[in-house]
C-alpha atoms as a PDB file:
ATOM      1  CA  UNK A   1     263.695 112.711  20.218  1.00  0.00           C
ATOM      2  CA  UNK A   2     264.283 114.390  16.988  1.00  0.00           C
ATOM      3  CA  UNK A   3     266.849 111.524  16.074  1.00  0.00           C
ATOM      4  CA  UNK A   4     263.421 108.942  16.287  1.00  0.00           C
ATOM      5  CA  UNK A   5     261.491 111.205  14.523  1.00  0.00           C
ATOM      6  CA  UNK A   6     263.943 110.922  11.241  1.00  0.00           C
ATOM      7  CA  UNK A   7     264.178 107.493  11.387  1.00  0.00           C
ATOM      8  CA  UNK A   8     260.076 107.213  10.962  1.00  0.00           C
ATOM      9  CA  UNK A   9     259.982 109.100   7.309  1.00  0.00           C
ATOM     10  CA  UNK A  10     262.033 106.826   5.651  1.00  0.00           C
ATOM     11  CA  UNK A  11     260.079 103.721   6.999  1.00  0.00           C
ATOM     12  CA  UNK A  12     256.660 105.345   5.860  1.00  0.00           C
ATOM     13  CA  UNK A  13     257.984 106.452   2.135  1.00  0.00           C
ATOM     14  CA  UNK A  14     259.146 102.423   1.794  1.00  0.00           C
ATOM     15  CA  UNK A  15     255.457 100.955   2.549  1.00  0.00           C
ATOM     16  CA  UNK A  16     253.803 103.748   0.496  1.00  0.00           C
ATOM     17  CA  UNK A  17     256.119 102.643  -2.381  1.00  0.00           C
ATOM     18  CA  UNK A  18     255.311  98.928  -2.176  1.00  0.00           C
ATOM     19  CA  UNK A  19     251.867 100.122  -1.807  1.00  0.00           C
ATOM     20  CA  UNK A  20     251.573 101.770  -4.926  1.00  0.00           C
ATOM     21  CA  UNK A  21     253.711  99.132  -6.541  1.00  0.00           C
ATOM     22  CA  UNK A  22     251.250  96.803  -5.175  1.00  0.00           C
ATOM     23  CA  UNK A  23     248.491  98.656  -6.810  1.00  0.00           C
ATOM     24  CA  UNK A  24     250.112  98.736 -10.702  1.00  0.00           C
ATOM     25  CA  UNK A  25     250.855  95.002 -10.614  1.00  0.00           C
ATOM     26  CA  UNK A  26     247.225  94.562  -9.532  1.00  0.00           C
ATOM     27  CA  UNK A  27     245.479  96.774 -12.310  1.00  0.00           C
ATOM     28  CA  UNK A  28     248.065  95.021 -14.674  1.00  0.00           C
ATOM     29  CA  UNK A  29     246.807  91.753 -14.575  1.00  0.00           C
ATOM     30  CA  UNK A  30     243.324  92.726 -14.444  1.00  0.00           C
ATOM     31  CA  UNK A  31     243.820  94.805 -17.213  1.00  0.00           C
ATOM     32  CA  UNK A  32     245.454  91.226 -18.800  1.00  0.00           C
ATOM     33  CA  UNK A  33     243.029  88.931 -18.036  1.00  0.00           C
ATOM     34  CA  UNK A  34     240.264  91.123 -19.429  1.00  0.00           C
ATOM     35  CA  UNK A  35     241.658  91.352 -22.871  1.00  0.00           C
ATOM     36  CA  UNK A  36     242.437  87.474 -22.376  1.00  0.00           C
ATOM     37  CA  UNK A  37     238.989  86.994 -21.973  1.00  0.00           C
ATOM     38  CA  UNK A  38     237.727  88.832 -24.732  1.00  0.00           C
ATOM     39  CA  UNK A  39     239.905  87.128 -26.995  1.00  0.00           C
ATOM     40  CA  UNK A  40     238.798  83.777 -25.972  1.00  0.00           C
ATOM     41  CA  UNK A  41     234.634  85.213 -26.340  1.00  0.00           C
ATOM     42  CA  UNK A  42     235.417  86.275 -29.754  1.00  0.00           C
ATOM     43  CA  UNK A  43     236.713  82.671 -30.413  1.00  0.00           C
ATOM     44  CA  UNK A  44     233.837  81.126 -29.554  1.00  0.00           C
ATOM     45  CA  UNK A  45     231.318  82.829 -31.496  1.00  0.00           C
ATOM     46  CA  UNK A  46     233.117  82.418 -34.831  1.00  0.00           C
ATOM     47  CA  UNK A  47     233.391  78.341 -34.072  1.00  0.00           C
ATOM     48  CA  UNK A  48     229.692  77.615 -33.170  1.00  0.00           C
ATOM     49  CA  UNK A  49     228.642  76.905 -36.308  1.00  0.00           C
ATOM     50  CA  UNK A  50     225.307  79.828 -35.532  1.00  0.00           C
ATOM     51  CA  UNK A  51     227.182  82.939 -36.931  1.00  0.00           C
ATOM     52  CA  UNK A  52     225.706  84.138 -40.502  1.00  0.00           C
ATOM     53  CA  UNK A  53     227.537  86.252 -42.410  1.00  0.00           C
ATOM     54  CA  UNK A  54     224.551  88.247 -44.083  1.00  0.00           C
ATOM     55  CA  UNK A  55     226.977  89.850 -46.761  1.00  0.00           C
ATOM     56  CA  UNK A  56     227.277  86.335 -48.490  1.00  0.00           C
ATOM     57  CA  UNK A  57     223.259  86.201 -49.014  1.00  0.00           C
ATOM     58  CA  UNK A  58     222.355  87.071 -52.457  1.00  0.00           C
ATOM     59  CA  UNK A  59     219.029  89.003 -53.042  1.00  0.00           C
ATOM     60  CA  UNK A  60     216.363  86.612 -54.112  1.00  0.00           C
ATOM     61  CA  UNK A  61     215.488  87.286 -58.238  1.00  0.00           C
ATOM     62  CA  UNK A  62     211.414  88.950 -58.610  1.00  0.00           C
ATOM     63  CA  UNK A  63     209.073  86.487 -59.670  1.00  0.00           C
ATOM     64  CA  UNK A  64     206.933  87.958 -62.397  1.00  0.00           C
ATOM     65  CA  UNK A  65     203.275  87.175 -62.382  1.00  0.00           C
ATOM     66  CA  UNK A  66     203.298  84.448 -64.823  1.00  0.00           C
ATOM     67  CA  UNK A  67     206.301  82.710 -63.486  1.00  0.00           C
ATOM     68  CA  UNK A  68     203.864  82.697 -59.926  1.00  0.00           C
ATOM     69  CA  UNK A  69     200.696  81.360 -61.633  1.00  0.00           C
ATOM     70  CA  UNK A  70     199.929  77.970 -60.666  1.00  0.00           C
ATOM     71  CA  UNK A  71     201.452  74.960 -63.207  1.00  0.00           C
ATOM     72  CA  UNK A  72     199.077  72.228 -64.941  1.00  0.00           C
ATOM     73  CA  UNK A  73     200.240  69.065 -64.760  1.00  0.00           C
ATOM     74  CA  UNK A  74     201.950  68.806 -68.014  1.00  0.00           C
ATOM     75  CA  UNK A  75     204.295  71.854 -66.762  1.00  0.00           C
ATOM     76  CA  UNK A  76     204.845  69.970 -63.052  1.00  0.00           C
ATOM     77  CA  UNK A  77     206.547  66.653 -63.090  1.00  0.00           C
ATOM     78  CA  UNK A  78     204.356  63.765 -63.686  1.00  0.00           C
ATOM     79  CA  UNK A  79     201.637  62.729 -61.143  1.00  0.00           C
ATOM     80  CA  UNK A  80     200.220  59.522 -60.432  1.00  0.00           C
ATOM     81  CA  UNK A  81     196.828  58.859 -59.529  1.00  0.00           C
ATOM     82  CA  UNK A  82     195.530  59.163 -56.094  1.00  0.00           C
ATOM     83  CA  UNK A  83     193.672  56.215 -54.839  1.00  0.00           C
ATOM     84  CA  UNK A  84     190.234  56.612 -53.033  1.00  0.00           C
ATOM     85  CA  UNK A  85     191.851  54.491 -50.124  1.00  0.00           C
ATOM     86  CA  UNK A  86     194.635  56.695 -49.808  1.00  0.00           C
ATOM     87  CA  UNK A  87     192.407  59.438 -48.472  1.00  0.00           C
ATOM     88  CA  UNK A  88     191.841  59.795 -45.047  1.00  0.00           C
ATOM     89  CA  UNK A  89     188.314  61.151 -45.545  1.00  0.00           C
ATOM     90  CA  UNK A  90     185.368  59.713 -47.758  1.00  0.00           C
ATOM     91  CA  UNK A  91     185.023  61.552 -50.994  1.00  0.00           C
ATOM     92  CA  UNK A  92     182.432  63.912 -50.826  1.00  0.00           C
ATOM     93  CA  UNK A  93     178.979  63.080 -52.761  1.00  0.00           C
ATOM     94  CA  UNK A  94     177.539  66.174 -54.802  1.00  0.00           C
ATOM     95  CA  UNK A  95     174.485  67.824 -53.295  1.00  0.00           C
ATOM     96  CA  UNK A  96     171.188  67.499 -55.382  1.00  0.00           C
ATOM     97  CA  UNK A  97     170.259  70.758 -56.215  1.00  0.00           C
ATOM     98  CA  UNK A  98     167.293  71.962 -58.304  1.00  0.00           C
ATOM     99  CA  UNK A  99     168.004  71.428 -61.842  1.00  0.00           C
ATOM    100  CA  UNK A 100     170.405  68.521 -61.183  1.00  0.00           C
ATOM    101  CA  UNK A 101     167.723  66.256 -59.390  1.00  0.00           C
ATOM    102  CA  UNK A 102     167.329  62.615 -61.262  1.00  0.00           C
ATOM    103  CA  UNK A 103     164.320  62.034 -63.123  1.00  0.00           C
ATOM    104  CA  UNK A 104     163.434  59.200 -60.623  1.00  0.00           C
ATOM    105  CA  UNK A 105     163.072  61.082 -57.243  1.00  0.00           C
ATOM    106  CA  UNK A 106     160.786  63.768 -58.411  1.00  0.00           C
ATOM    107  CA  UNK A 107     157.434  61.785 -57.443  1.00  0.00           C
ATOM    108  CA  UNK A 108     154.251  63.298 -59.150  1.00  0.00           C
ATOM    109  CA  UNK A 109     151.265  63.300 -56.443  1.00  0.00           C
ATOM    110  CA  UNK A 110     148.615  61.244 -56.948  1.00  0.00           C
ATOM    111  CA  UNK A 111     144.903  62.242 -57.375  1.00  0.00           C
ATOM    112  CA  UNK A 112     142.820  61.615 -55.011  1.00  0.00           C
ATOM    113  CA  UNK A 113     139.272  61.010 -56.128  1.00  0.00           C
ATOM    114  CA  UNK A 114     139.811  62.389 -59.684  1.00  0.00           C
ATOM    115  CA  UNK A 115     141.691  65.284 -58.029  1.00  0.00           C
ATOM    116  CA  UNK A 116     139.372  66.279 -55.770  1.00  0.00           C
ATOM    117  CA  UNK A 117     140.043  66.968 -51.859  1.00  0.00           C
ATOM    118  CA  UNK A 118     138.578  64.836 -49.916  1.00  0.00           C
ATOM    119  CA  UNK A 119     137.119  66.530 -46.423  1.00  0.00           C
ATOM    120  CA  UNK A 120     135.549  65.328 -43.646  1.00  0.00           C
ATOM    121  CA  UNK A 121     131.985  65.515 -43.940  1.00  0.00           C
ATOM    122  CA  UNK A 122     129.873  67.419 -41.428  1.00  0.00           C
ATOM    123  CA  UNK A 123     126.777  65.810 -40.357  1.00  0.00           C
ATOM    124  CA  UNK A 124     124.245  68.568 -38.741  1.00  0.00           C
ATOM    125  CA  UNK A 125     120.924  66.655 -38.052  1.00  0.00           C
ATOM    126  CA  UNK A 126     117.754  68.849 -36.572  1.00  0.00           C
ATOM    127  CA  UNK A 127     114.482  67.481 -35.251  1.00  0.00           C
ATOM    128  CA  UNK A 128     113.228  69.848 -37.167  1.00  0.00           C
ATOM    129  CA  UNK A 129     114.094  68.635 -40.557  1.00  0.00           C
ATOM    130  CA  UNK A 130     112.754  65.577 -40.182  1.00  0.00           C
ATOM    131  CA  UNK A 131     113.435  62.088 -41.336  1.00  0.00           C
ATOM    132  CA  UNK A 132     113.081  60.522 -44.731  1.00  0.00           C
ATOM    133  CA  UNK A 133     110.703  57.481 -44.865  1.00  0.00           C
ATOM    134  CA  UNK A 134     113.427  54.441 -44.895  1.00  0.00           C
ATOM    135  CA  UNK A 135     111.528  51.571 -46.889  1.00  0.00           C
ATOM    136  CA  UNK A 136     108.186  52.071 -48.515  1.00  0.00           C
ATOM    137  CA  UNK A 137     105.387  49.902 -46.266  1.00  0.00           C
ATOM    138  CA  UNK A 138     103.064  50.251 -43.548  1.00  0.00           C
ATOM    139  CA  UNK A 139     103.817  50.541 -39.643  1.00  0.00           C
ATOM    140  CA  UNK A 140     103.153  46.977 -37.803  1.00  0.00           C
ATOM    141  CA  UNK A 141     104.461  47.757 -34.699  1.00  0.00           C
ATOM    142  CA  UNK A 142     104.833  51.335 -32.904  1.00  0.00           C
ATOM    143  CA  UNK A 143     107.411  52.642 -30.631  1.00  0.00           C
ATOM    144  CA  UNK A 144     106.581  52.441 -27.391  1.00  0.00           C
ATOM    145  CA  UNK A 145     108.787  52.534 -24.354  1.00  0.00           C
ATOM    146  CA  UNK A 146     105.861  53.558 -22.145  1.00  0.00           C
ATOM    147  CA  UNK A 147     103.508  50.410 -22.282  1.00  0.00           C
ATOM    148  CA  UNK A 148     104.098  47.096 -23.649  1.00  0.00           C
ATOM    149  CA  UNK A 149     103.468  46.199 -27.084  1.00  0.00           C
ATOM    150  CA  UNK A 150     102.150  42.463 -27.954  1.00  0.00           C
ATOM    151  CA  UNK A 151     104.953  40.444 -29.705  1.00  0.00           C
ATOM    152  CA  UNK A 152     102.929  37.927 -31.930  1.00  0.00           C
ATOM    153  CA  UNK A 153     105.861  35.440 -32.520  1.00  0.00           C
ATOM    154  CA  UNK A 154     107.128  35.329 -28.755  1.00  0.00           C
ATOM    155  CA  UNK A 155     103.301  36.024 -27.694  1.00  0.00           C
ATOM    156  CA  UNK A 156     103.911  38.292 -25.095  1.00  0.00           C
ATOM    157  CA  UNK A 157     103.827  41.665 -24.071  1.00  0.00           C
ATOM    158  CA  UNK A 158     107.447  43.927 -23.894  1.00  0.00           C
ATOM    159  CA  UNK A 159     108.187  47.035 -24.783  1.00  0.00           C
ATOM    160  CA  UNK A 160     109.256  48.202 -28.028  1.00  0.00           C
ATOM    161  CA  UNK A 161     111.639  50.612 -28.629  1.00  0.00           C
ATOM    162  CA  UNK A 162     111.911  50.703 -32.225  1.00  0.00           C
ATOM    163  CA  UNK A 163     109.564  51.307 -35.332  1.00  0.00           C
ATOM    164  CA  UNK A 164     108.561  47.830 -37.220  1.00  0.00           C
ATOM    165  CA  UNK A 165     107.966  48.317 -40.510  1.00  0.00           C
ATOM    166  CA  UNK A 166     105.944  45.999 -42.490  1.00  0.00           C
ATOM    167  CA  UNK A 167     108.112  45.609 -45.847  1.00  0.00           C
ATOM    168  CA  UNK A 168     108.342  42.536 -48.433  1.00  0.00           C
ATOM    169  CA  UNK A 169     111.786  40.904 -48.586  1.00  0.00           C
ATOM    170  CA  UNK A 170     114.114  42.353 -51.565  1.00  0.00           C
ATOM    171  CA  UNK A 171     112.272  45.897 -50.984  1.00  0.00           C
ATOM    172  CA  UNK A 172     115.229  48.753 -51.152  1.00  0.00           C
ATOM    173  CA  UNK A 173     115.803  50.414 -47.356  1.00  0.00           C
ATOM    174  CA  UNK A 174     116.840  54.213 -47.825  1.00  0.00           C
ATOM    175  CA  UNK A 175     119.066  56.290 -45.704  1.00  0.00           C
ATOM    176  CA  UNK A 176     116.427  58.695 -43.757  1.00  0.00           C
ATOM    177  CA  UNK A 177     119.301  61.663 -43.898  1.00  0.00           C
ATOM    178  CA  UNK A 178     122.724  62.438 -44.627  1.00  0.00           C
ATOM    179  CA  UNK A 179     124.785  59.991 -42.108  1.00  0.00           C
ATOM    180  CA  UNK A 180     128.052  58.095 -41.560  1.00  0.00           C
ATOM    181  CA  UNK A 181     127.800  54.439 -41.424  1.00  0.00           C
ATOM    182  CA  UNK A 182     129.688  53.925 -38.161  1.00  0.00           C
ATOM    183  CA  UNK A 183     128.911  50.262 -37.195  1.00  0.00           C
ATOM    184  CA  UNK A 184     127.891  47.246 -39.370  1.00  0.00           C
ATOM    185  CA  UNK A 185     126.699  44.330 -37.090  1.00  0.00           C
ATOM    186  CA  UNK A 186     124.161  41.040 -36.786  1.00  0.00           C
ATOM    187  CA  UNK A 187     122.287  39.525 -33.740  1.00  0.00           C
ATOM    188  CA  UNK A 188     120.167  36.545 -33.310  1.00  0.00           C
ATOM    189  CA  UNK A 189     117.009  39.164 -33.116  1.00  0.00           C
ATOM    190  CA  UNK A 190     117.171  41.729 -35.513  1.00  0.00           C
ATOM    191  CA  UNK A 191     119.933  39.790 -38.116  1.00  0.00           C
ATOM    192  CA  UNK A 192     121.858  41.743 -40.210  1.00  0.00           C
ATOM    193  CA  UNK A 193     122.092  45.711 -38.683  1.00  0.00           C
ATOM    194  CA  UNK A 194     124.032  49.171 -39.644  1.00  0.00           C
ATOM    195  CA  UNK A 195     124.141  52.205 -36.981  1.00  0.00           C
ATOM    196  CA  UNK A 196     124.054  55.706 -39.295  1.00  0.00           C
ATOM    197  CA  UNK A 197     125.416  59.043 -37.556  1.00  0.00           C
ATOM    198  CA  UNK A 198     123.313  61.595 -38.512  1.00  0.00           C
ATOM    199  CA  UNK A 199     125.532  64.020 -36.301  1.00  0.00           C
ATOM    200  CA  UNK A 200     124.387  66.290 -33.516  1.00  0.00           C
ATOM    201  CA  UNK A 201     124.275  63.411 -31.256  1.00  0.00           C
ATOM    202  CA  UNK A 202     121.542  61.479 -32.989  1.00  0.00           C
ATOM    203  CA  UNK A 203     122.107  57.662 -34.801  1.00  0.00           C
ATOM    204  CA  UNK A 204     119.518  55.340 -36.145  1.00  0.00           C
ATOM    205  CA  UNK A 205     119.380  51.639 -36.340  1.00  0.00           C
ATOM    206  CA  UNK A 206     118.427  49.569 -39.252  1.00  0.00           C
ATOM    207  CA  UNK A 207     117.494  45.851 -38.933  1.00  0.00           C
ATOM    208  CA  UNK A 208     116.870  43.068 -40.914  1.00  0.00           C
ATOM    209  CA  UNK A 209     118.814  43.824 -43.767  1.00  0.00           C
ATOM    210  CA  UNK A 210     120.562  42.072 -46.494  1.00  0.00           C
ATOM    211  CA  UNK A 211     122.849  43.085 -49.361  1.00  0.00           C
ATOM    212  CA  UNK A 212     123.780  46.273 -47.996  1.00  0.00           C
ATOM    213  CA  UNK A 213     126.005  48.504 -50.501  1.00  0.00           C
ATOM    214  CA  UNK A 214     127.611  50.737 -48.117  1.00  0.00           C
ATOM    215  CA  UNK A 215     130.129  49.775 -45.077  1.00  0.00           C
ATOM    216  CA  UNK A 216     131.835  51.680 -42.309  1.00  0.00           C
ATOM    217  CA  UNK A 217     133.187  54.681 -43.035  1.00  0.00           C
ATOM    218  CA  UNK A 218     130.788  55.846 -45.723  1.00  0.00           C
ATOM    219  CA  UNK A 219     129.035  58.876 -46.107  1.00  0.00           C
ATOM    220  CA  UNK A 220     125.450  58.363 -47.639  1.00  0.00           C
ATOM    221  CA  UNK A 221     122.505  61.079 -48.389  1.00  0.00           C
ATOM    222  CA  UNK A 222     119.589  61.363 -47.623  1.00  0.00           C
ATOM    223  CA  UNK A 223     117.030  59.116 -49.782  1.00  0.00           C
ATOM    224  CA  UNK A 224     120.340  56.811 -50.822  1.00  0.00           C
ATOM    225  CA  UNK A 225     119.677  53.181 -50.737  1.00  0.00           C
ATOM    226  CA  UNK A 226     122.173  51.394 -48.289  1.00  0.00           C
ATOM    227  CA  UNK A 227     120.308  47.867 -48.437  1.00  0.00           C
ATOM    228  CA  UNK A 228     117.252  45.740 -49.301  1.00  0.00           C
ATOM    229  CA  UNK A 229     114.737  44.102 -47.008  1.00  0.00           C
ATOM    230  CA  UNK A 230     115.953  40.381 -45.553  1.00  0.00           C
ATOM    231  CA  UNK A 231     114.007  37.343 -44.601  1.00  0.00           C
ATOM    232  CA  UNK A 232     112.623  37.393 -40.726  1.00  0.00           C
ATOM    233  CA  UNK A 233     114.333  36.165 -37.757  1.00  0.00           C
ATOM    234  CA  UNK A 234     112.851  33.389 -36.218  1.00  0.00           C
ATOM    235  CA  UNK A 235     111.615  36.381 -33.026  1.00  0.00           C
ATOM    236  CA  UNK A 236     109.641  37.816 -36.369  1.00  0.00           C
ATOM    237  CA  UNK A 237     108.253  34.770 -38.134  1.00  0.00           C
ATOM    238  CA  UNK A 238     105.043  35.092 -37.388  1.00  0.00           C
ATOM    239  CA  UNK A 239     105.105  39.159 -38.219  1.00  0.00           C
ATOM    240  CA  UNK A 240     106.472  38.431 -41.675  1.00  0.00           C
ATOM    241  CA  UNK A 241     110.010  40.386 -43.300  1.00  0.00           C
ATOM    242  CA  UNK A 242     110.190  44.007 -41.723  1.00  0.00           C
ATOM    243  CA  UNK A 243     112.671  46.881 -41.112  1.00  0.00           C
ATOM    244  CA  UNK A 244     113.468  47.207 -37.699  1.00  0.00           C
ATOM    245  CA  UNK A 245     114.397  50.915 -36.948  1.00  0.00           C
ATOM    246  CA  UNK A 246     115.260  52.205 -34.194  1.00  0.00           C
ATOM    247  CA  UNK A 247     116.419  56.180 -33.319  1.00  0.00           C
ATOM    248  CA  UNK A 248     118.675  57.646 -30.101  1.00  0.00           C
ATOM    249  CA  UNK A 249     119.814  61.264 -29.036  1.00  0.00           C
ATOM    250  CA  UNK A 250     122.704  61.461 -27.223  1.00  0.00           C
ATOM    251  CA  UNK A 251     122.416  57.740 -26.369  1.00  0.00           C
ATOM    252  CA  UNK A 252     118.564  58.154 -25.052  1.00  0.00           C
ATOM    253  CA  UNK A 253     116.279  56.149 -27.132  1.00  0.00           C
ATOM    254  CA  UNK A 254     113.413  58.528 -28.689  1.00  0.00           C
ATOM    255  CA  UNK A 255     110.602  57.732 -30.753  1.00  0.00           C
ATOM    256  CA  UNK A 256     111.647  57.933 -34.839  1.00  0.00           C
ATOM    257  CA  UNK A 257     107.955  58.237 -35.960  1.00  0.00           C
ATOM    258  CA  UNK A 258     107.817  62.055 -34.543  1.00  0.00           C
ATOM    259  CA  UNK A 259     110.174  63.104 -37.542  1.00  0.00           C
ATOM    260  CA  UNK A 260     109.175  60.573 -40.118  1.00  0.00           C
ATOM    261  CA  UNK A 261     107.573  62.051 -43.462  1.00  0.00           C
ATOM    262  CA  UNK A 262     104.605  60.810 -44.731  1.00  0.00           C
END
């Protein structure tokens, strides 16, 4: 027994020698291989053409202030003209400002009336004021939408609802108040005719006229003359020449001889 037991220590000192043999060989070619590798990294970044050596760079020379101004073209090399269709943009036009404005597009207003303003007149007719007499001459005829009135020319009785004023032909007719002329017509009955607005809601018409100086859109006063006395239709022949005049209020005919003067 103690013979076997001698034989086992040499047997155990031979495998821990190869072991640690083993071991050194091992860490000797790792140890190898590293520096083999490092050698071969170095290589490659001094043959990639990236590595700067920094210590060859010179510092660049301060500029002074005149050397960085900006050079006119006589100091640059020689420019050629740039073409208008070399630009990718249309050249900008100057902006008219005051003071640089041409003569021609400052546009002096124009007077109106002599320089007056003109405003819409404002027609304000009362009852109460009354009417001023449109023609000088006597009444032939009276209003009357009541009872009928006897028509000598058509001999027969109708009713009347205007004024017929006896007047020789040529005699000036007047405006009875301040009025716009608003229509300007003729009819087989009363001829030539103008509508005035006196405002407030009340218009007069005038018939049988001729040579009237005013048309639509005027403004006349009181007293103005606005035409002359015409010939008679043939529905007046037998009366003789007249002014037909006839008043309303808010379209509803009334009776003009309650407002006009003496």
């Amino acid at each position: 027994m103690k013979t076997q037991k001698n034989n086992k220590k040499p047997k155990m000192l031979k495998e821990k020698i190869i072991m640690i043999a083993s071991s050194a060989f091992v860490m000797t070619a790792l140890t190898v291989s590293g520096l083999y590798m490092k050698d071969k990294d170095t290589e490659k970044h001094e043959d990639n053409g990236y590595s700067i050596d920094l210590s060859q760079i010179e510092p660049a020379p301060e500029s002074s202030p005149q050397e960085l101004a900006f050079l006119t073209p006589s100091e640059n090399v020689e420019q050629a003209p740039i073409s208008e269709d070399a630009l990718d943009y249309a050249p900008v036009e100057p902006e008219e400002t005051e003071g640089n404005v041409p003569e021609e597009s400052v546009a002096e207003p124009e007077p109106v009336n002599g320089g007056d303003v003109v405003i819409g007149q404002t027609l304000n007719f009362t009852a109460e004021e009354g009417l001023v007499m449109p023609t000088e001459g006597f009444v032939l005829m009276h209003y009357n939408m009541d009872n009928t009135v006897y028509f000598a020319t058509l001999d027969q009785y109708k009713y009347n609802p205007a004024v017929i004023i006896s007047a020789p032909e040529g005699e000036p007719v007047y405006a009875c108040a301040d009025g716009e002329v608003v229509s300007v017509f003729s009819n087989e009955e009363i001829g030539q005719s103008m509508i005035l607005d006196l405002g407030n809601g009340y218009q007069v018409t005038y018939g049988q006229l001729q040579n009237l100086s005013c048309e639509v859109g005027d403004f006349v006063s009181a007293g103005e003359k606005i035409a002359e006395i015409s010939a008679p239709t043939k529905y007046y022949s037998v009366e003789g020449s007249n002014l037909y005049f006839s008043m309303s209020a808010n379209g509803e005919l009334i009776n003009p001889e309650e407002m006009l003067g003496e």
